[in-house]
C-alpha atoms as a PDB file:
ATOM      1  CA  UNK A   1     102.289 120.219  86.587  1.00  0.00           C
ATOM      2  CA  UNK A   2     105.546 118.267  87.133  1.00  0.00           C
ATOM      3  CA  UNK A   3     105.329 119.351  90.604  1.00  0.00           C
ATOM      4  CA  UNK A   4     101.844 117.727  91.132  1.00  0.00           C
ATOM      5  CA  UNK A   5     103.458 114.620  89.375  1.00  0.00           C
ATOM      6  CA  UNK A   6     105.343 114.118  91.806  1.00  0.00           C
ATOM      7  CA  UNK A   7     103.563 114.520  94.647  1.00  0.00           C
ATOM      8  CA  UNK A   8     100.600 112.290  93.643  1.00  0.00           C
ATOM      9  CA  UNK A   9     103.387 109.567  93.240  1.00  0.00           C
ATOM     10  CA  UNK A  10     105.003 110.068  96.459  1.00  0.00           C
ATOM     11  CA  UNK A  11     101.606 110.351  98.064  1.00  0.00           C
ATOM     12  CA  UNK A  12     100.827 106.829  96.499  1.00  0.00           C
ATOM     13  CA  UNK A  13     103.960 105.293  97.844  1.00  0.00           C
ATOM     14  CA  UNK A  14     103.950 106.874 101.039  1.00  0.00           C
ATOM     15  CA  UNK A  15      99.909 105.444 101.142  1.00  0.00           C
ATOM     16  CA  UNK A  16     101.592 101.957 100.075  1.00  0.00           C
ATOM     17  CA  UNK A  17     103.681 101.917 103.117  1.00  0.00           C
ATOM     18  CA  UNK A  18     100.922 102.957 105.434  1.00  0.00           C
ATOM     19  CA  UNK A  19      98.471 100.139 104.278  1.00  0.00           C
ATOM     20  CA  UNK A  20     101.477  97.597 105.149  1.00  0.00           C
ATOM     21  CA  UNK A  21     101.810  98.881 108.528  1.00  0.00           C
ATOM     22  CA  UNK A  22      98.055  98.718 109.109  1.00  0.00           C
ATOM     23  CA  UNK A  23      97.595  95.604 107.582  1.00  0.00           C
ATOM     24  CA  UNK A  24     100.295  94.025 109.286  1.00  0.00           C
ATOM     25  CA  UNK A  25      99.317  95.608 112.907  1.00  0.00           C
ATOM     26  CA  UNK A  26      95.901  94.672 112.484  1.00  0.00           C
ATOM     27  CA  UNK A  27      96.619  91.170 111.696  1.00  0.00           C
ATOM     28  CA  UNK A  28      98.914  90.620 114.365  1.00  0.00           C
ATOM     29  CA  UNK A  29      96.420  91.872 116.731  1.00  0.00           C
ATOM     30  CA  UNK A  30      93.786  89.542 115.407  1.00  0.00           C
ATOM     31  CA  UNK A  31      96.272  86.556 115.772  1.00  0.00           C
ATOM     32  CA  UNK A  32      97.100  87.730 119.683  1.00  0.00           C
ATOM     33  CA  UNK A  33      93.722  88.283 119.981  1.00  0.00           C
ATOM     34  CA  UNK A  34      92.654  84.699 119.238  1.00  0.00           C
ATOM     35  CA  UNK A  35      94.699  83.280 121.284  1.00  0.00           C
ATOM     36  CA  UNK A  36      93.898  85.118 124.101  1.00  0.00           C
ATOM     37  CA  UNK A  37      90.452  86.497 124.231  1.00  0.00           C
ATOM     38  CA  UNK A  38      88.883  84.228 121.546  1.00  0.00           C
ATOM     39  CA  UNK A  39      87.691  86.740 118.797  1.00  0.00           C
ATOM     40  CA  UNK A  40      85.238  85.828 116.736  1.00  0.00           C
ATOM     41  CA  UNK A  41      86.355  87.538 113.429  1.00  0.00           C
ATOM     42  CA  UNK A  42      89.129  85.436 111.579  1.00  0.00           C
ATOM     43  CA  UNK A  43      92.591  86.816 111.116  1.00  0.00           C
ATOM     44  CA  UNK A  44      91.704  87.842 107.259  1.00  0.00           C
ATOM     45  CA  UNK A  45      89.902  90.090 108.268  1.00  0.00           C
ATOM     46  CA  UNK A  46      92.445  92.451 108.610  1.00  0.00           C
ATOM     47  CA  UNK A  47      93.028  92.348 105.065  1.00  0.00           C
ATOM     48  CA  UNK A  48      89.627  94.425 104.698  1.00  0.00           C
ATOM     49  CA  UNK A  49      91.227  97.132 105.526  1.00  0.00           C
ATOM     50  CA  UNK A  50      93.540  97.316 102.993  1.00  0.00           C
ATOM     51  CA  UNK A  51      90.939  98.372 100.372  1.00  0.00           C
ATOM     52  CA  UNK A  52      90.380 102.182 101.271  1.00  0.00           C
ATOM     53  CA  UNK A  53      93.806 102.506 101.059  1.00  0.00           C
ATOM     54  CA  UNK A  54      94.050 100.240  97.558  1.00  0.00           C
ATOM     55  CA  UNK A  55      91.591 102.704  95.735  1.00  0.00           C
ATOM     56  CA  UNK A  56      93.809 105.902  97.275  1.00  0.00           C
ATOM     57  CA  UNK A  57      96.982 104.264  95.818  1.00  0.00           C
ATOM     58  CA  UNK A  58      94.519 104.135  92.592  1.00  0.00           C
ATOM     59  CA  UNK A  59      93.589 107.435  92.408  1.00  0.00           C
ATOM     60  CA  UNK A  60      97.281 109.216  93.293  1.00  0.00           C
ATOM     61  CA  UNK A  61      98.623 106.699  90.335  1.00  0.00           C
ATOM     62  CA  UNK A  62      95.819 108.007  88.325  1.00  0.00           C
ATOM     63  CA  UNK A  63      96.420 111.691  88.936  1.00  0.00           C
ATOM     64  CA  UNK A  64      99.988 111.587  88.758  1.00  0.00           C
ATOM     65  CA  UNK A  65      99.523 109.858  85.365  1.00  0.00           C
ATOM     66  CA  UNK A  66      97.657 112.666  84.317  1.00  0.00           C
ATOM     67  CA  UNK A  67      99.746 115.577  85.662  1.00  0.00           C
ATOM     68  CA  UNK A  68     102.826 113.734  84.215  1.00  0.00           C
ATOM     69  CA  UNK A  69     100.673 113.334  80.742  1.00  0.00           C
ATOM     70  CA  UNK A  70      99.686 117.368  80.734  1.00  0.00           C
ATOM     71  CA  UNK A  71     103.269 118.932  82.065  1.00  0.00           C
ATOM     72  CA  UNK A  72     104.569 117.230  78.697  1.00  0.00           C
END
């Protein structure tokens, strides 16, 4: 179970990491984007995607919680 732990919690960081490099491409390709082919969608939209990978963070947290809880 302390195995599990652990890997929920990496997974959750690792998913942490991901979401700033999406975020961050996406909304530097909305900002380019404006500027150069007039996009309709604002530049905060970007930030949408963030919440898929918000409620995976969520559930790894969760689950390592619980693994950590059990394997004591």
């Amino acid at each position: 179970m302390k195995k599990l732990s652990f890997l929920f919690a990496a997974a959750a960081i690792v998913l942490s990491d991901v979401m700033c490099a999406v975020v961050a491409f996406n909304y530097r390709d909305m900002l380019c984007g404006i500027e150069h082919s007039c996009y309709s969608a604002p530049a905060g939209v970007a930030f949408l995607s963030a919440i898929p990978f918000g409620i995976g963070i969520i559930i790894c947290a969760a689950a390592a919680y619980m693994f950590h809880k059990k394997a004591r």
